[in-house]
Protein backbone atom coordinates (compact mmCIF):
# COMPACT_ATOMS: atom_id res chain seq x y z
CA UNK A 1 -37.61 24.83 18.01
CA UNK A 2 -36.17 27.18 20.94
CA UNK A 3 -36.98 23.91 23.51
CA UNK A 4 -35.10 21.65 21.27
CA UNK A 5 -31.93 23.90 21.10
CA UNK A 6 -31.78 25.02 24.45
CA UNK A 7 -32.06 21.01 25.49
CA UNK A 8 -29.33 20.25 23.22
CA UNK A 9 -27.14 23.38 24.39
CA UNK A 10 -27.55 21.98 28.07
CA UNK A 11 -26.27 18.85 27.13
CA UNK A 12 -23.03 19.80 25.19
CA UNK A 13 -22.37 22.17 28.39
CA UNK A 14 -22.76 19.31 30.83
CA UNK A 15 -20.79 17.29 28.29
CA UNK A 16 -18.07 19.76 28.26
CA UNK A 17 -18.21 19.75 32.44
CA UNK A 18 -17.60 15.93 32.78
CA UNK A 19 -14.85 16.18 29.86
CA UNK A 20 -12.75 19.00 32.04
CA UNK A 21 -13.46 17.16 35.55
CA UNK A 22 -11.97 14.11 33.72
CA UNK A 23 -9.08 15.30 32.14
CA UNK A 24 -8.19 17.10 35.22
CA UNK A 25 -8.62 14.10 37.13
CA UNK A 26 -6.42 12.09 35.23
CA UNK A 27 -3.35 14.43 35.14
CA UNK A 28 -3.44 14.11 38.56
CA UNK A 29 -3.19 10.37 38.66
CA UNK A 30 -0.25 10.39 37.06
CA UNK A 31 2.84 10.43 39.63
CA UNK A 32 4.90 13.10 38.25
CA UNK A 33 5.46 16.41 39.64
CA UNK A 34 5.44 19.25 37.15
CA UNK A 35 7.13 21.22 39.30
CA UNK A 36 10.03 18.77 38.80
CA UNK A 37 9.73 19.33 35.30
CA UNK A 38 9.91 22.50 34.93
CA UNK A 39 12.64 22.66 37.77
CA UNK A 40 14.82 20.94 35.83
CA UNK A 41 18.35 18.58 36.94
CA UNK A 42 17.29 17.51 40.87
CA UNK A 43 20.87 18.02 41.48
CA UNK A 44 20.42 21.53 40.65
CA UNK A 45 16.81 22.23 41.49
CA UNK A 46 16.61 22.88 45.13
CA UNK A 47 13.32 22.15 47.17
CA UNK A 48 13.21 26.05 47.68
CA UNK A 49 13.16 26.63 43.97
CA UNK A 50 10.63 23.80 43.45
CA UNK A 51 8.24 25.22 46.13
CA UNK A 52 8.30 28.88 44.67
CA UNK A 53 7.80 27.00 41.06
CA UNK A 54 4.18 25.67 42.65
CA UNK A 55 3.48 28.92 44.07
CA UNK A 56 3.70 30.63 41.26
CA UNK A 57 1.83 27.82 38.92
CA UNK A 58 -0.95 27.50 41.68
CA UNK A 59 0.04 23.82 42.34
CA UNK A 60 0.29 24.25 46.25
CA UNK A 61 -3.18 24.76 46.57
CA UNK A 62 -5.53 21.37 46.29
CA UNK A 63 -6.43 19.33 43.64
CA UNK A 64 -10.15 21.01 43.68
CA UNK A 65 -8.89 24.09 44.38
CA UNK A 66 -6.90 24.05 41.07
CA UNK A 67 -9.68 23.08 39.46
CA UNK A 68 -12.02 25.72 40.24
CA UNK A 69 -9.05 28.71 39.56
CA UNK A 70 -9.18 26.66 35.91
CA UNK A 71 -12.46 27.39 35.53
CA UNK A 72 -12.88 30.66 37.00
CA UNK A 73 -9.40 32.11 34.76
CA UNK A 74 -11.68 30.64 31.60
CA UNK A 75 -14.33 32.94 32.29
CA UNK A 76 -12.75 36.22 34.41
CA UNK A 77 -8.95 35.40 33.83
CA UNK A 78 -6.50 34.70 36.74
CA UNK A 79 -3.61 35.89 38.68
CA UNK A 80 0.18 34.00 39.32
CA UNK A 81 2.11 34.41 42.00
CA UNK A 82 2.63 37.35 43.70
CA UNK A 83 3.92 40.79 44.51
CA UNK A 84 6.53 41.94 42.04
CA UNK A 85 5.99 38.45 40.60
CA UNK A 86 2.65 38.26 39.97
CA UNK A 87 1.58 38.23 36.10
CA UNK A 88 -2.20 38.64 35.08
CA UNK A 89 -3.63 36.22 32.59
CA UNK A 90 -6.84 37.85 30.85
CA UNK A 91 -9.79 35.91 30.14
CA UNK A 92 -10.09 33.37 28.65
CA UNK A 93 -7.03 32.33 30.75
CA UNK A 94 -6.05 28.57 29.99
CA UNK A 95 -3.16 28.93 32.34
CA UNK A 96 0.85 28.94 31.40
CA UNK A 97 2.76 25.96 29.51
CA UNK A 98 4.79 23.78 32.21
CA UNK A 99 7.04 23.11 29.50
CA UNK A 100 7.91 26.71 28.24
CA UNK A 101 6.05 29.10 30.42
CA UNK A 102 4.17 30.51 27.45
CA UNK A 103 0.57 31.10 27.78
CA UNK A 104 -1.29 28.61 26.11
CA UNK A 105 -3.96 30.75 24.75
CA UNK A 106 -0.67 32.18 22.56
CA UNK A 107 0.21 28.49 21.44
CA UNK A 108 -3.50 27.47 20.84
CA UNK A 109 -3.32 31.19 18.79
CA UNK A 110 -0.36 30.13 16.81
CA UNK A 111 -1.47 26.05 16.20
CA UNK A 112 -5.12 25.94 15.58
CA UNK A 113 -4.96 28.10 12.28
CA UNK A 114 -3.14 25.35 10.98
CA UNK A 115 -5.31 22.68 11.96
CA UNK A 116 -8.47 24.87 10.71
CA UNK A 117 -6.91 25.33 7.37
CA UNK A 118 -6.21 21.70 7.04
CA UNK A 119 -9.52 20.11 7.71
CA UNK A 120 -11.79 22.77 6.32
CA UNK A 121 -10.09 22.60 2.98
CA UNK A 122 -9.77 18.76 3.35
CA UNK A 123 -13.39 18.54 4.12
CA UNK A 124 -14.39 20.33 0.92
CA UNK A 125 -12.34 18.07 -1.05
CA UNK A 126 -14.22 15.46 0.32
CA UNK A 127 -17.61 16.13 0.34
CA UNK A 128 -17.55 17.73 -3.26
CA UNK A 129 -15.72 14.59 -4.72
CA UNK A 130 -17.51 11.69 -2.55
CA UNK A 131 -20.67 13.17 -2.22
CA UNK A 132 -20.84 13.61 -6.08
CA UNK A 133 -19.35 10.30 -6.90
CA UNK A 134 -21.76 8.41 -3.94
CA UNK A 135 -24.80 9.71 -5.71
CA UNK A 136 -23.85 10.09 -9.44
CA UNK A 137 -22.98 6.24 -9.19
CA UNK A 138 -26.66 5.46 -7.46
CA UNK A 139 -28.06 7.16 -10.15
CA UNK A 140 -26.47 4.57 -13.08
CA UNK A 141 -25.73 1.78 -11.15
CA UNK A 142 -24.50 -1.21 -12.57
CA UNK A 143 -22.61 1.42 -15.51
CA UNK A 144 -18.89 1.57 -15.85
CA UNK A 145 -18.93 4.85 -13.46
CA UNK A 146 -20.66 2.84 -10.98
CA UNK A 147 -17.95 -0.23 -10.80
CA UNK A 148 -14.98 2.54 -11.29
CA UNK A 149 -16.60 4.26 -8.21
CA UNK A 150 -16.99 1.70 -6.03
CA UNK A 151 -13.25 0.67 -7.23
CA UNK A 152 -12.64 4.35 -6.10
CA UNK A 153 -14.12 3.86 -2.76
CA UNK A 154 -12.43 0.54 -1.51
CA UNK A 155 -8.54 1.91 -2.91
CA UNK A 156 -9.59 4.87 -0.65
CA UNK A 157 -10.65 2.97 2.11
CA UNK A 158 -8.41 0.94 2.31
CA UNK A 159 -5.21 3.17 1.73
CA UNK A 160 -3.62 4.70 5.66
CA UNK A 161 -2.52 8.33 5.48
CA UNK A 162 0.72 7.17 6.35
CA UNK A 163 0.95 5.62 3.21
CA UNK A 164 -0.54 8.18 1.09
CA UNK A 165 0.73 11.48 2.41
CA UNK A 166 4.14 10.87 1.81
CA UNK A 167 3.76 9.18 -1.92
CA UNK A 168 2.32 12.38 -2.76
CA UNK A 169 5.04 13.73 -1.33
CA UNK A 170 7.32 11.42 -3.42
CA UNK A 171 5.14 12.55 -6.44
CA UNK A 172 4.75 16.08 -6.35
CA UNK A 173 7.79 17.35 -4.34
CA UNK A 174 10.84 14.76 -4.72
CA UNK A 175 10.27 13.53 -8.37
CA UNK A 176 8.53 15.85 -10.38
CA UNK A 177 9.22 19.16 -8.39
CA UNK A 178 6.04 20.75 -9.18
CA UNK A 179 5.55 21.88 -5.83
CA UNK A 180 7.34 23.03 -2.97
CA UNK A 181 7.63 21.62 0.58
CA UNK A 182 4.55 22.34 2.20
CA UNK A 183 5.53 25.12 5.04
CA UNK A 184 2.47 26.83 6.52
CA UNK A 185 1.78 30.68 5.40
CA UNK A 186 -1.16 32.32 7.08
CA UNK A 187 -3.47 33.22 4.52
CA UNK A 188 -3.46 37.12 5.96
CA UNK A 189 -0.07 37.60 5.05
CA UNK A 190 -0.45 35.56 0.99
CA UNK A 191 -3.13 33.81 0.17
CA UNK A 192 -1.72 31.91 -2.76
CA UNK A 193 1.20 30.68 -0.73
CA UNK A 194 -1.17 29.73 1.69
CA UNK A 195 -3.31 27.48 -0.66
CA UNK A 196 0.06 26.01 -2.01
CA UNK A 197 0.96 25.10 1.24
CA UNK A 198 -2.12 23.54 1.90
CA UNK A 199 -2.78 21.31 -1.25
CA UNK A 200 -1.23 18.01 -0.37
CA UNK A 201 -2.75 17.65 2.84
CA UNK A 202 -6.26 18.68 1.65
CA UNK A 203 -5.65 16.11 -0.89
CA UNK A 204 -4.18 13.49 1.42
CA UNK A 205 -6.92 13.58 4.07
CA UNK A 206 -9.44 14.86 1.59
CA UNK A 207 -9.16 11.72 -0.75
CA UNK A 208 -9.29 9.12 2.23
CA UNK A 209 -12.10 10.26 3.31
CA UNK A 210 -14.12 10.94 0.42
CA UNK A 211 -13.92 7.20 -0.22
CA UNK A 212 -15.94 6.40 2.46
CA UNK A 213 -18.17 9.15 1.37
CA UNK A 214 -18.87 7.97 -1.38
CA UNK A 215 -19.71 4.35 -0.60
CA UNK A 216 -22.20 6.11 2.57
CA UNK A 217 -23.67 8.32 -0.11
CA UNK A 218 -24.13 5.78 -3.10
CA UNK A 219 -25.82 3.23 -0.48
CA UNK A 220 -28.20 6.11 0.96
CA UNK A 221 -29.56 7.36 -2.91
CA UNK A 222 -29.96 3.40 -3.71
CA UNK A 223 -31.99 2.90 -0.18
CA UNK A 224 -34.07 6.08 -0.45
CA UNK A 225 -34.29 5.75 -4.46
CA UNK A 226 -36.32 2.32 -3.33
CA UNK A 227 -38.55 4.37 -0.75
CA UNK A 228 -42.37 4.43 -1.63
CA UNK A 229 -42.48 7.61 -1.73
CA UNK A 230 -39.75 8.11 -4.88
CA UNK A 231 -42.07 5.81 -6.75
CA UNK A 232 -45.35 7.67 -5.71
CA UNK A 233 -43.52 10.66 -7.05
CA UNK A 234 -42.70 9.05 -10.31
CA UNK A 235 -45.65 7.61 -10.55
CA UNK A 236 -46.92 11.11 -10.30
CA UNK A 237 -45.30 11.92 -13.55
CA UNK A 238 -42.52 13.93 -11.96
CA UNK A 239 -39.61 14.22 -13.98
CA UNK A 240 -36.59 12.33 -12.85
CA UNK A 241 -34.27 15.33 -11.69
CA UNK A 242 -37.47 16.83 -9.65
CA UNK A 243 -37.80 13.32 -8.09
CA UNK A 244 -34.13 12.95 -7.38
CA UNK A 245 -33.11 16.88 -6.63
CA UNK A 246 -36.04 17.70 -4.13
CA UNK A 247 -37.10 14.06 -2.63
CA UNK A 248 -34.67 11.28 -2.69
CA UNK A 249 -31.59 13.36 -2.22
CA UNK A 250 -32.88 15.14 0.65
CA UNK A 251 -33.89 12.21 2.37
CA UNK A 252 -30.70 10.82 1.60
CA UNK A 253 -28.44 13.33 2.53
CA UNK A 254 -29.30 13.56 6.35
CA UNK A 255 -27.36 10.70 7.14
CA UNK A 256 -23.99 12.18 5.56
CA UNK A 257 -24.80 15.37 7.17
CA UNK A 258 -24.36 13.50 10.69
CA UNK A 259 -21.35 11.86 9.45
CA UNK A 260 -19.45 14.94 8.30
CA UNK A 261 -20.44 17.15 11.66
CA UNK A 262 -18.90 14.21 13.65
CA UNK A 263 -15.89 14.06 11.36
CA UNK A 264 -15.60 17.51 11.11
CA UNK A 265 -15.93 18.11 14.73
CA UNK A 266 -12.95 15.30 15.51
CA UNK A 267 -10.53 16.29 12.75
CA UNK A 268 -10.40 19.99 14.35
CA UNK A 269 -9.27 18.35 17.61
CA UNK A 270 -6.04 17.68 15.89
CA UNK A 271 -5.12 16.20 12.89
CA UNK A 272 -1.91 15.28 14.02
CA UNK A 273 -0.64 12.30 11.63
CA UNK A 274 -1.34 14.74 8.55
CA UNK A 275 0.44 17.36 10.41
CA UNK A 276 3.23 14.87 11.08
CA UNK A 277 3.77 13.76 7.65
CA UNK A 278 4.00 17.10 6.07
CA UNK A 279 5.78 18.89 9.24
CA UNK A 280 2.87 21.40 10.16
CA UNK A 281 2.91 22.21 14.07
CA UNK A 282 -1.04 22.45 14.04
CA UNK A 283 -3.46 21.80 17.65
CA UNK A 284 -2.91 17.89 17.29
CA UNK A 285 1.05 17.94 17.24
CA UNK A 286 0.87 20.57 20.00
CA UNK A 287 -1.38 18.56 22.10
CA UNK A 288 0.68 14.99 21.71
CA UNK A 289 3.55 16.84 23.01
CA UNK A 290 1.91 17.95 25.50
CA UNK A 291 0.83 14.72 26.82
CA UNK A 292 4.31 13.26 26.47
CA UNK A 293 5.32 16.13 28.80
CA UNK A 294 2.53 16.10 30.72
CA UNK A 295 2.12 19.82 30.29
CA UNK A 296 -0.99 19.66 31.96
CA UNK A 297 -2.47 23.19 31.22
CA UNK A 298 -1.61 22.40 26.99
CA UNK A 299 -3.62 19.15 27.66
CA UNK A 300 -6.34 20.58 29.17
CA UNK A 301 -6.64 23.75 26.89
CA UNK A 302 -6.55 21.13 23.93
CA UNK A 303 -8.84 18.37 25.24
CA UNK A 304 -11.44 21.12 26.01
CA UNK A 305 -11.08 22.45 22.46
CA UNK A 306 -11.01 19.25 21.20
CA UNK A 307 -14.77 18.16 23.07
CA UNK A 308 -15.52 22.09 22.13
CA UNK A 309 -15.46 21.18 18.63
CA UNK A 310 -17.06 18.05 18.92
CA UNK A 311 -19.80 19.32 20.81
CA UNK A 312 -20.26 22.22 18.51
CA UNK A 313 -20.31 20.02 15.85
CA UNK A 314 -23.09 17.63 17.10
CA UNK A 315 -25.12 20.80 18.37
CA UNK A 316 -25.03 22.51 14.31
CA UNK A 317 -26.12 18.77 13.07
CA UNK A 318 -28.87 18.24 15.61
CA UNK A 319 -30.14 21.93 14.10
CA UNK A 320 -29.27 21.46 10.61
CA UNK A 321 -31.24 17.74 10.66
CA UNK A 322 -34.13 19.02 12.37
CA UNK A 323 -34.95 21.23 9.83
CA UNK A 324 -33.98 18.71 6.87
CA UNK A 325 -36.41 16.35 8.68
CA UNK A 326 -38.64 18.23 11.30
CA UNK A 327 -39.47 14.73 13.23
CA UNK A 328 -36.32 14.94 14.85
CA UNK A 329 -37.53 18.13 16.78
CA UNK A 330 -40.03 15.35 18.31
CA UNK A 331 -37.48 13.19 19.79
């Protein structure tokens, strides 16, 4: 079991390597100064103010240079500039925002609660209602709760956040009043507030997905529920929930386990169309301005977070399946 972690820890580190040399290698190739940017009007910028801007960034120094004092500020912090100018950034240093000359470990600090507190509520919506409804309707297919939930699954499906965030919004906020607009509250400071907040967008992305939850789960219980083993069981004289609670659904669950660590691990990148629609300033609406402003320490800090999370993900999934189904530790 330690060889088969370790081997998949080495991987999501190498993976994590290649994501930072190529996201630093493609700001790069873009043909826009930063300096510039942050300089401001060229009429007013002078070349003298533009070279002390690159000192004190560390963008006179080359390319793989850079690089390295990136990856060396992650681990022991970094230094800019110098003498009466010089600021320390402690570790983990992700550098200071082109844009606004904040550090970005303060902006990741003040976005990714957001983005955490949509997609883990979201993510129990989904799992509890398509999970439930996936297997509930393999269990009496061909009923009326089977056709409604397949019904379920394709209006899910095939309904775009774009068009279901804001009729909820429509709904619940404009028409009927019975909530507020959503505006983020930390849940250290009120708890309640903060769930209010939260509710549309846990049921906005939480009801998409669980769609396609439920049509992965309902077609897993009817494939294992068809497995020779189920009817050796029954056969057996096992009674149905022992047959279905300790055999077919934990054969049939290790698929939707991958799933959600993959969607899990991509939705806390950024979830920046639901933070769009109901005007949250999580990681993923940071990071897409960033890009547009080519604020390339932002990027970088949220591309590396992003692959962290993915990564993460894949490496709890890899664990979690090898003990649902201990062949995997074979592979």
């Amino acid at each position: 079991m330690l060889r088969f972690f370790l081997k998949k820890a080495l991987l999501a580190v190498a993976t994590l390597f290649t994501v930072s040399v190529l996201t630093f290698g493609l700001f790069f190739a873009v043909p826009n100064n930063p300096a510039e940017l942050m300089c401001g009007n060229r009429k007013t910028c002078s070349a003298e103010q533009q070279a002390s801007i690159e000192r004190r960034m560390g963008l006179d120094t080359p390319v793989v240079q850079q690089y390295a004092d990136f990856m060396a500020g992650i681990v022991k912090g970094r230094t800019f500039g110098e003498g009466d100018a010089a600021r320390h950034c402690p570790a983990p240093c992700l550098g200071y925002s082109f844009r606004n000359d904040e550090p970005v470990t303060d902006i990741i600090g003040r976005t990714l609660p957001v983005t955490l507190s949509i997609v883990f509520g979201a993510a129990v919506v989904w799992l509890l209602i398509g999970v439930s409804v996936g297997m509930v309707s393999a269990l009496r297919k061909g009923t009326i709760f089977d056709r409604g939930a397949v019904g379920f699954s394709l209006t899910g499906a095939s309904m775009p956040i774009l068009l279901f965030g804001p009729l909820l919004l429509i709904i619940f906020v404009y028409e009927t009043g019975l909530l507020g607009y959503p505006s983020y509250v930390p849940i250290t400071e009120n708890p309640v507030k903060w769930a209010a907040a939260m509710l549309l967008p846990w049921l906005a992305l939480g009801f998409i997905n669980s769609a396609s939850y439920a049509r992965l789960a309902r077609a897993q219980m009817l494939e294992t529920l068809s497995e020779d083993f189920v009817r050796t069981a029954r056969a057996k004289g096992m009674t149905k929930m022992r047959v279905y609670g300790r055999h077919a659904l934990r054969a049939a669950i290790t698929p939707i386990v991958t799933i959600a660590g993959l969607d899990l691990g991509t939705y806390l990148g950024g979830t920046v169309v639901t933070e769009t629609i109901f005007g949250f300033t999580g990681l993923g609406k940071a990071s897409l301005n960033a890009a547009i402003n080519l604020d390339m320490p932002l990027v970088m800090a949220t591309v590396l977070l992003a692959a962290l999370f993915i990564v993460a993900a894949n490496l709890v999934v890899d664990v979690l399946y090898s003990f649902i189904d201990p062949r995997v530790r074979l592979a």
